[in-house]
PDB file of N, CA and C in Angstrom:
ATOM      1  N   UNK A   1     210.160  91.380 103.237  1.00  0.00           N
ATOM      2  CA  UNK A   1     209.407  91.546 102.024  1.00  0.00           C
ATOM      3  C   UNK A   1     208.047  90.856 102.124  1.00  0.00           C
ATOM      4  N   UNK A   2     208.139  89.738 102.698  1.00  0.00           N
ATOM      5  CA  UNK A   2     206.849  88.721 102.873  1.00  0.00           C
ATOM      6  C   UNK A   2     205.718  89.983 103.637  1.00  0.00           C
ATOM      7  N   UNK A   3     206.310  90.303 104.872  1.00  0.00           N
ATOM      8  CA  UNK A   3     205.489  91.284 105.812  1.00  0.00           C
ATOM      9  C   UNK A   3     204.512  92.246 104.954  1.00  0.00           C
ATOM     10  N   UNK A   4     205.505  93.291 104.200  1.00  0.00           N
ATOM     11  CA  UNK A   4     204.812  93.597 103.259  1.00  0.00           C
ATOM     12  C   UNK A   4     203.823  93.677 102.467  1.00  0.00           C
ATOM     13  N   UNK A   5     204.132  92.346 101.748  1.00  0.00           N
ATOM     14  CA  UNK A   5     202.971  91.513 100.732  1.00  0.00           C
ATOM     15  C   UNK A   5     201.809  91.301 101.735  1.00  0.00           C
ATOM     16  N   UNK A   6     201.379  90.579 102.747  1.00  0.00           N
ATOM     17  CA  UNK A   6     201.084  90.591 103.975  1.00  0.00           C
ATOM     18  C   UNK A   6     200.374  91.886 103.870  1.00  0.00           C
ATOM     19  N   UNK A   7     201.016  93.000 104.106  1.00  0.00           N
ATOM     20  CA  UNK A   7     200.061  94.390 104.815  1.00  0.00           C
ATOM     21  C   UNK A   7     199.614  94.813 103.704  1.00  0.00           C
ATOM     22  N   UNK A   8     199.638  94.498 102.223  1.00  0.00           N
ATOM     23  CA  UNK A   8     198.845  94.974 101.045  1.00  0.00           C
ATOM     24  C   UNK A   8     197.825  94.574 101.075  1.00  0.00           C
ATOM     25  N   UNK A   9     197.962  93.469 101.422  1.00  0.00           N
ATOM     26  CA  UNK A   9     196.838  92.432 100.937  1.00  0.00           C
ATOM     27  C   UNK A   9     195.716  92.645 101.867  1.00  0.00           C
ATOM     28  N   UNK A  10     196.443  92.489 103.699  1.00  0.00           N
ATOM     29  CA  UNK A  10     195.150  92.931 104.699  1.00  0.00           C
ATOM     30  C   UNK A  10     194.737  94.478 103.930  1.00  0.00           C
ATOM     31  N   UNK A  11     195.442  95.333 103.212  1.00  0.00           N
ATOM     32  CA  UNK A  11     195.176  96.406 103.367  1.00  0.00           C
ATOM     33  C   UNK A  11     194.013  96.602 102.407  1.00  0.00           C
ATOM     34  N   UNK A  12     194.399  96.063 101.608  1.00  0.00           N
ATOM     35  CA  UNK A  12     193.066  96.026 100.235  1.00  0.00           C
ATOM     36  C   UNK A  12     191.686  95.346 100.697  1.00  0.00           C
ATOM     37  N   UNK A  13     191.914  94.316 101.295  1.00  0.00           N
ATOM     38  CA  UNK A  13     190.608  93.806 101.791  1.00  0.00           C
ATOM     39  C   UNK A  13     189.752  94.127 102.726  1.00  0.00           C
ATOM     40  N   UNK A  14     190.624  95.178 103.745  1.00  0.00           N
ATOM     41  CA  UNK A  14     189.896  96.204 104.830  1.00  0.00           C
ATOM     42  C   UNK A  14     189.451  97.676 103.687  1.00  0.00           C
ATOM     43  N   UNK A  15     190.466  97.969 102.667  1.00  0.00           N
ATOM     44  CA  UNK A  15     189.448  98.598 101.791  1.00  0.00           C
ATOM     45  C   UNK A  15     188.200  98.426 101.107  1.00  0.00           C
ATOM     46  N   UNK A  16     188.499  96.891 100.401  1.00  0.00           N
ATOM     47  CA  UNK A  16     187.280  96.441  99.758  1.00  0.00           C
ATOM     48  C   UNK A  16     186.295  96.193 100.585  1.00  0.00           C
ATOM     49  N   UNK A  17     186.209  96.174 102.369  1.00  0.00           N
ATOM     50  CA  UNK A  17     185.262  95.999 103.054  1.00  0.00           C
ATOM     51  C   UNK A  17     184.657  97.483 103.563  1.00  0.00           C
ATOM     52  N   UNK A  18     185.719  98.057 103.400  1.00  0.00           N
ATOM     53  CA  UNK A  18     184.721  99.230 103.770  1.00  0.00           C
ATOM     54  C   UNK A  18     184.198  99.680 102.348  1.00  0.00           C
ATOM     55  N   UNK A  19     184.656 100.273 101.248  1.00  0.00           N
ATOM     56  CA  UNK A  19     183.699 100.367 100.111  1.00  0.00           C
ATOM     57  C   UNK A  19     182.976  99.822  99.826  1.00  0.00           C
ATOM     58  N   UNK A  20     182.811  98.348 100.381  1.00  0.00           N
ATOM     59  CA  UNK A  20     181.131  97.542 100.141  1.00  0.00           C
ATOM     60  C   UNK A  20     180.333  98.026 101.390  1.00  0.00           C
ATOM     61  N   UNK A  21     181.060  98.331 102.567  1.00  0.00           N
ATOM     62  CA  UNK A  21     179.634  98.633 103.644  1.00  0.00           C
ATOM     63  C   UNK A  21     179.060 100.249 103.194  1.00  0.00           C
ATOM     64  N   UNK A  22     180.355 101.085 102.719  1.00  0.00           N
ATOM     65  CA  UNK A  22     179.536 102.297 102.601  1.00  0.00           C
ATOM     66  C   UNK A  22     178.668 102.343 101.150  1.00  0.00           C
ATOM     67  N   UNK A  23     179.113 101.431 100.040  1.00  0.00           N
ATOM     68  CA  UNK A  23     177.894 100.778  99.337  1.00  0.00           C
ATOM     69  C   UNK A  23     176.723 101.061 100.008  1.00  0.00           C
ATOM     70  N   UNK A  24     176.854 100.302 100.955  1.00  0.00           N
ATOM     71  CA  UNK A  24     175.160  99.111 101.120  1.00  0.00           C
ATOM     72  C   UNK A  24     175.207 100.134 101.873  1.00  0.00           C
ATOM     73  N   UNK A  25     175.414 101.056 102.606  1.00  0.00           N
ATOM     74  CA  UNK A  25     174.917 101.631 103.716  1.00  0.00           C
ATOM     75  C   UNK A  25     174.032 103.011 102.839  1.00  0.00           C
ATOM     76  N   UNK A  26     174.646 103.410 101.891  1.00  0.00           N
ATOM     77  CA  UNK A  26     174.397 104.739 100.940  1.00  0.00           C
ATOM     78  C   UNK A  26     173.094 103.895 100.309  1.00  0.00           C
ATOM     79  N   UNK A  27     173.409 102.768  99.887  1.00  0.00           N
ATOM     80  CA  UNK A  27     172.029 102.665  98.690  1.00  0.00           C
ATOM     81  C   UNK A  27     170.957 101.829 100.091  1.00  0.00           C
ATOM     82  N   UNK A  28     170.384 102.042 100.799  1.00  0.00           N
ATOM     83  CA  UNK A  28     169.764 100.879 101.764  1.00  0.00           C
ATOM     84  C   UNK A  28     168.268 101.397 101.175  1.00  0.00           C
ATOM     85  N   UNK A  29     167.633 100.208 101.100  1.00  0.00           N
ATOM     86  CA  UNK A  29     166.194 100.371 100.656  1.00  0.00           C
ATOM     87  C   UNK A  29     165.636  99.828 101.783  1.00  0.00           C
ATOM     88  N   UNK A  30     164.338 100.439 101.895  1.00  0.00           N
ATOM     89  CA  UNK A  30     163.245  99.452 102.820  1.00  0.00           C
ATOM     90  C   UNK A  30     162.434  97.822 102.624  1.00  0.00           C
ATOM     91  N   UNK A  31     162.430  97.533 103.705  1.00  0.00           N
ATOM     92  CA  UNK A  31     162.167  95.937 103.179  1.00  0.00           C
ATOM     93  C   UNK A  31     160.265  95.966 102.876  1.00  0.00           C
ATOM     94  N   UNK A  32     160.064  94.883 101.756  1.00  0.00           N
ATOM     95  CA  UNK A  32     159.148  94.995 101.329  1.00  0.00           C
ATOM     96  C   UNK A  32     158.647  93.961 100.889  1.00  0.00           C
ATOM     97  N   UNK A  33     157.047  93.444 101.478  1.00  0.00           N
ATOM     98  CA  UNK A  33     156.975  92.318 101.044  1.00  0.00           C
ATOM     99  C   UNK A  33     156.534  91.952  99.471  1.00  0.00           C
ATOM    100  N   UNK A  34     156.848  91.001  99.072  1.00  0.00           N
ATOM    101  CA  UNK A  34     156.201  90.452  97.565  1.00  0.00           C
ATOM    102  C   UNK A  34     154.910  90.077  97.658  1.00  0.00           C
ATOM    103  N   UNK A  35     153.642  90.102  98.759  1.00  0.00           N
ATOM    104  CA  UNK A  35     152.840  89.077  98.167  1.00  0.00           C
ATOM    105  C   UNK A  35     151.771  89.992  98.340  1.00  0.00           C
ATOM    106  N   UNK A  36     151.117  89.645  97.475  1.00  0.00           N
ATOM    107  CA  UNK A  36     149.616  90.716  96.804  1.00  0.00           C
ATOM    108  C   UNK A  36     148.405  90.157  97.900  1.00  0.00           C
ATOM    109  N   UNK A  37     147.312  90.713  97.770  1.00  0.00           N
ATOM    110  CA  UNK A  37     146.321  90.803  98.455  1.00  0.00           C
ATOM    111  C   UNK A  37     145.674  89.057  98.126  1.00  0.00           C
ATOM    112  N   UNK A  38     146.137  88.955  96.962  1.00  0.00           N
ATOM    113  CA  UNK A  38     145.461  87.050  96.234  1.00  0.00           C
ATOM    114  C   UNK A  38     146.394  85.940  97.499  1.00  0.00           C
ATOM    115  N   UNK A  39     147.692  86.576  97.876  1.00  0.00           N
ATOM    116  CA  UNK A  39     147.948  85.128  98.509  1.00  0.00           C
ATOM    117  C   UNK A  39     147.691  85.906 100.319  1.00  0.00           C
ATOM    118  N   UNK A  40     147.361  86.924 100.597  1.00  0.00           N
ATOM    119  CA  UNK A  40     147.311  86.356 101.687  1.00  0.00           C
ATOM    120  C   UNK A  40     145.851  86.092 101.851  1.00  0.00           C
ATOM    121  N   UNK A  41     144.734  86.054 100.893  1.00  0.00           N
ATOM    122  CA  UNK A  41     143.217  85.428 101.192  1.00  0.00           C
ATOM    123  C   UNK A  41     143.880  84.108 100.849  1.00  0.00           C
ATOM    124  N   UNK A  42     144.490  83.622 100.419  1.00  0.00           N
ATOM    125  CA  UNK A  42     144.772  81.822 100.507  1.00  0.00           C
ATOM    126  C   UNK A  42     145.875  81.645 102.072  1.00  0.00           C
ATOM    127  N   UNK A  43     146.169  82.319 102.417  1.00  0.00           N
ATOM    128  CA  UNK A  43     147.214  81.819 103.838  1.00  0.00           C
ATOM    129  C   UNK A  43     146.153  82.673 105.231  1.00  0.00           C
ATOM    130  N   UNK A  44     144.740  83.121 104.871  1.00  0.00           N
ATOM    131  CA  UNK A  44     143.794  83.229 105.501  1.00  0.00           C
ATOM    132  C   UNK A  44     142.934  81.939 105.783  1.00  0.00           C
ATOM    133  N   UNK A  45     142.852  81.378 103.937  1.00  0.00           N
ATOM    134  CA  UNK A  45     142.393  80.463 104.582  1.00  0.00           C
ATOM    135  C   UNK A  45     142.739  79.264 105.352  1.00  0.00           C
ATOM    136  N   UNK A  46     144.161  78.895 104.995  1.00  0.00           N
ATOM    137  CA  UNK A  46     145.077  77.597 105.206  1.00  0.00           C
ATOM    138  C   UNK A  46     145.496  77.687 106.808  1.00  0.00           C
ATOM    139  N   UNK A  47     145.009  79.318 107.060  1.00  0.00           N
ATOM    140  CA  UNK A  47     145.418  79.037 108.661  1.00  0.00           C
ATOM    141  C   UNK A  47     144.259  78.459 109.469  1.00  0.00           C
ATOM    142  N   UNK A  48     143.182  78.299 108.867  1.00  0.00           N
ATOM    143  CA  UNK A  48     141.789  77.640 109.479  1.00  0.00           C
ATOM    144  C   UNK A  48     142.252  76.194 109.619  1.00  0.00           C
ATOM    145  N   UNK A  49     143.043  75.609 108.942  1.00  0.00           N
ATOM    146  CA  UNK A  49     143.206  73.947 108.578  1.00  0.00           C
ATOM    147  C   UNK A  49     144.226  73.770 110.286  1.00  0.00           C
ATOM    148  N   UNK A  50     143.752  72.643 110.551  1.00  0.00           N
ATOM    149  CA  UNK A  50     145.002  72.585 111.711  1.00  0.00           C
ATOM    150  C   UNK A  50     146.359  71.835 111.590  1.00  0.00           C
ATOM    151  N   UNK A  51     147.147  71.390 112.529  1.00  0.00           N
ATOM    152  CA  UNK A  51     148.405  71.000 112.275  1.00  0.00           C
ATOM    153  C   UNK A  51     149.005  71.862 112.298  1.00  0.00           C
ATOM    154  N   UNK A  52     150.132  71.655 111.192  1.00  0.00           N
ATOM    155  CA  UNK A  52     151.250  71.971 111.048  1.00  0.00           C
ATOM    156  C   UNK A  52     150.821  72.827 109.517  1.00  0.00           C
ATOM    157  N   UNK A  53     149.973  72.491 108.908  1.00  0.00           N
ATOM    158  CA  UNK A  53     149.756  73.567 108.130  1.00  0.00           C
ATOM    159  C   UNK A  53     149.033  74.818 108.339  1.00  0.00           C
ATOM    160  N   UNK A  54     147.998  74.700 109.478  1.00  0.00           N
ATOM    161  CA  UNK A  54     147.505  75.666 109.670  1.00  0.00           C
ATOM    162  C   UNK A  54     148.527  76.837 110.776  1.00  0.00           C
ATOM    163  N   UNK A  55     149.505  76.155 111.711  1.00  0.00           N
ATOM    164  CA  UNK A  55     151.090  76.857 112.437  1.00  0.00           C
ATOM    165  C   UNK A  55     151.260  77.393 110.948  1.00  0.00           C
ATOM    166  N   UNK A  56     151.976  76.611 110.277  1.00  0.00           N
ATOM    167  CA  UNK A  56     152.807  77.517 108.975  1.00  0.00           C
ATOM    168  C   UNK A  56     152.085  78.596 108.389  1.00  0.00           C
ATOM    169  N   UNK A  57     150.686  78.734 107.786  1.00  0.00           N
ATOM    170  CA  UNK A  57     149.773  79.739 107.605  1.00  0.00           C
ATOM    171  C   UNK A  57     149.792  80.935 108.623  1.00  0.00           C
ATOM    172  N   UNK A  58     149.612  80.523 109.999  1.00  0.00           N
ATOM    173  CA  UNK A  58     148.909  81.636 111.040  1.00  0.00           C
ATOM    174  C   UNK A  58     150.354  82.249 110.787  1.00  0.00           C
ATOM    175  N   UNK A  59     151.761  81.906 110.833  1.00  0.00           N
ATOM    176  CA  UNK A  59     152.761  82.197 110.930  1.00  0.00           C
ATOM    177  C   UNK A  59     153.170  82.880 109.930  1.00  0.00           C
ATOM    178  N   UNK A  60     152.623  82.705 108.488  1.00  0.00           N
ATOM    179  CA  UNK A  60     153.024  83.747 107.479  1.00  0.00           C
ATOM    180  C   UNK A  60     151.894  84.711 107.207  1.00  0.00           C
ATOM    181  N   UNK A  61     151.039  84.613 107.854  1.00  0.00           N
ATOM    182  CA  UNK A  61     149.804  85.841 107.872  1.00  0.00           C
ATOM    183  C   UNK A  61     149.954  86.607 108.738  1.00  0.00           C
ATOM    184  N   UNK A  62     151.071  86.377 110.399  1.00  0.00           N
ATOM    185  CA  UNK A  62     151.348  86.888 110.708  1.00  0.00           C
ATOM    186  C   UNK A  62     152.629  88.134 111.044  1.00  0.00           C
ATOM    187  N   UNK A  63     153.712  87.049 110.254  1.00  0.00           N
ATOM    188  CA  UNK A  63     155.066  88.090 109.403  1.00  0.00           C
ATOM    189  C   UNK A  63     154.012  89.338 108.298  1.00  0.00           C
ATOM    190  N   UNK A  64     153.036  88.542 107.341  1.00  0.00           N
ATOM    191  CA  UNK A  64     152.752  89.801 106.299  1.00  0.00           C
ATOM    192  C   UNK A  64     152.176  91.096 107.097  1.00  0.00           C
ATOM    193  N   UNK A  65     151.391  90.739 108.436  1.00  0.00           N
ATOM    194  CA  UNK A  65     151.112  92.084 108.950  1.00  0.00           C
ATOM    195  C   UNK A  65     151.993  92.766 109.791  1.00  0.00           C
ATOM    196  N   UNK A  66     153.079  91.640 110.240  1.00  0.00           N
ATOM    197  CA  UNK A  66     154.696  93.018 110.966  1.00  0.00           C
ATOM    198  C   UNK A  66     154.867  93.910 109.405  1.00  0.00           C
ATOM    199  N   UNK A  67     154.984  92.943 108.608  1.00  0.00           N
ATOM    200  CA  UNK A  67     155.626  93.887 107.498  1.00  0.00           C
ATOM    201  C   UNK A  67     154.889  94.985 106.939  1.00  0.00           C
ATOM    202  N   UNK A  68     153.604  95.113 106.937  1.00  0.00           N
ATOM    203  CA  UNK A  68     152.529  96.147 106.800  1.00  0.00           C
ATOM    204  C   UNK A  68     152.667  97.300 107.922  1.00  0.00           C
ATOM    205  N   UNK A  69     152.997  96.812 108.963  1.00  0.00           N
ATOM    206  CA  UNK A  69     153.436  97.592 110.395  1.00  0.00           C
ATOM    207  C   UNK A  69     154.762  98.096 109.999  1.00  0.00           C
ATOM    208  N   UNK A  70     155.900  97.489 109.472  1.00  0.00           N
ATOM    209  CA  UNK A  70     156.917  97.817 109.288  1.00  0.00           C
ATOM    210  C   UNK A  70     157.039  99.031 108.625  1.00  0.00           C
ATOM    211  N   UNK A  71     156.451  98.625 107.161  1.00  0.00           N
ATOM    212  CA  UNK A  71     156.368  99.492 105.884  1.00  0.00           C
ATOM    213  C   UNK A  71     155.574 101.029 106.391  1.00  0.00           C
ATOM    214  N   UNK A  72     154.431 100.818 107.621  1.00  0.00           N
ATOM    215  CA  UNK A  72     153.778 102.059 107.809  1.00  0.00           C
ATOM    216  C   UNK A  72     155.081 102.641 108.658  1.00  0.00           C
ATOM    217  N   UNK A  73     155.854 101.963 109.512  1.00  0.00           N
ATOM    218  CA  UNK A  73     156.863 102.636 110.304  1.00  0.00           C
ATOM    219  C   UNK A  73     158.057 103.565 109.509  1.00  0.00           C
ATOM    220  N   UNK A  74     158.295 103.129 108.548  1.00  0.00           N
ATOM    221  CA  UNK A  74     159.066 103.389 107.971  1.00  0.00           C
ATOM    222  C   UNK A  74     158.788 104.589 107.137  1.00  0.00           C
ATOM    223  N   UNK A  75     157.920 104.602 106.289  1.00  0.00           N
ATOM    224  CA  UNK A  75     157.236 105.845 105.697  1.00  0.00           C
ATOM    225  C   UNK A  75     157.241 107.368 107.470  1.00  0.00           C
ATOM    226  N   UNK A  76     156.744 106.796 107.974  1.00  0.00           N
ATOM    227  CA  UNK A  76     156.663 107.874 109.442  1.00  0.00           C
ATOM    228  C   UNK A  76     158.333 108.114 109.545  1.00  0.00           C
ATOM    229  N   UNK A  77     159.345 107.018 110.124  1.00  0.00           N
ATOM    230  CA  UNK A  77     160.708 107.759 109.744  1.00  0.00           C
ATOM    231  C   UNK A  77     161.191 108.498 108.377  1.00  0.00           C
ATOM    232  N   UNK A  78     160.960 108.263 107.723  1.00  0.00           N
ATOM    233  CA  UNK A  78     160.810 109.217 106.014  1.00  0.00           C
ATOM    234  C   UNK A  78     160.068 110.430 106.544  1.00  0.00           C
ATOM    235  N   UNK A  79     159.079 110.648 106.718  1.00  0.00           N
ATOM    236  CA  UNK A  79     158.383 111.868 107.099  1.00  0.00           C
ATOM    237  C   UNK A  79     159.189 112.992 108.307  1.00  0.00           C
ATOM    238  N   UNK A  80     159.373 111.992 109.404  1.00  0.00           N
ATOM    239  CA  UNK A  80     160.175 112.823 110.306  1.00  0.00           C
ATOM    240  C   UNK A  80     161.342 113.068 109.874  1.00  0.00           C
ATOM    241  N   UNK A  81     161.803 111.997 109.328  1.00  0.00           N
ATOM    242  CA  UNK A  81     163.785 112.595 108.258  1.00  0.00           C
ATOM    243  C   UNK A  81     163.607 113.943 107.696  1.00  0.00           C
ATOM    244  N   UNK A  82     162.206 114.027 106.857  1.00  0.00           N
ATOM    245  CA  UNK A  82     162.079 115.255 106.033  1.00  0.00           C
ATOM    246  C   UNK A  82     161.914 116.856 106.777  1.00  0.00           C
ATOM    247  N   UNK A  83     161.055 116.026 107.631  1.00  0.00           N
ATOM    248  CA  UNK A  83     160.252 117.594 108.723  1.00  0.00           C
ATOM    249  C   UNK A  83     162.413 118.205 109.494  1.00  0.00           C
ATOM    250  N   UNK A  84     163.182 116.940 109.652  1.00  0.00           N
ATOM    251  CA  UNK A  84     164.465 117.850 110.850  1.00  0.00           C
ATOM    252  C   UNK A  84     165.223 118.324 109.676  1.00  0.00           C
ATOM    253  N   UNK A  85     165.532 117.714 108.217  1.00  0.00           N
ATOM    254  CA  UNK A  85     166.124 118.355 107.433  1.00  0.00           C
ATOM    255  C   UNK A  85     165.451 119.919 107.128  1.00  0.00           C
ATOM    256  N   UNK A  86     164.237 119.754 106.722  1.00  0.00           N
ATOM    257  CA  UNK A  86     163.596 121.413 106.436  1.00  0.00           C
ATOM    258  C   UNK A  86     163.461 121.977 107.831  1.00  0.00           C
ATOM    259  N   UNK A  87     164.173 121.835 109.207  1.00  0.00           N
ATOM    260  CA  UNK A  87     164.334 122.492 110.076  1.00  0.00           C
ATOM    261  C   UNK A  87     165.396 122.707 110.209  1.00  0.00           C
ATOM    262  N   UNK A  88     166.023 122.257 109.357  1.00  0.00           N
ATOM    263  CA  UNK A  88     167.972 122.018 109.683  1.00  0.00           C
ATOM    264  C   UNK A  88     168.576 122.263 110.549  1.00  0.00           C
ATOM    265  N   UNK A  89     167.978 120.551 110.729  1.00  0.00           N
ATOM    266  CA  UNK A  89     168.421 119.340 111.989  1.00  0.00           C
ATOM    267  C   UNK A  89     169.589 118.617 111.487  1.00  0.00           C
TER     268      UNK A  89
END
């Protein structure tokens, strides 16, 4: 009987893991940064300062432009998704 109780329990929680991945897998959004054109002219300028503040600056002025790279990459996979579906790919 224990065994049982046992294989419900793995069994529900290998359910509840797959209904959360096909969740997240169905709703997936693109990543996107929060910060407006005002903070990266201030982490433009803070990367001029040296140290360790001006590393931390060059370093987040340089994540905001992967993510500008990212965001253009991503729109181009959106575009090509669209062009193999209306070829039905």
């Amino acid at each position: 009987m224990a065994r049982m109780h046992t294989g419900w329990r793995l069994g529900a929680a290998a359910g509840l893991f797959a209904a959360g991945f096909l969740c997240g897998a169905v709703s997936q959004r693109p990543a996107e940064a929060q910060l407006g054109d005002a903070a990266k002219g201030v982490m433009g300028q803070a990367a001029g300062q040296g140290g360790a503040v001006g590393a931390a600056a060059k370093l987040g002025t340089s994540i905001v432009e992967m993510q500008d790279h990212v965001t253009a990459l991503q729109k181009n996979l959106d575009t090509l998704k669209g062009i193999k579906d209306a070829l039905g790919g």
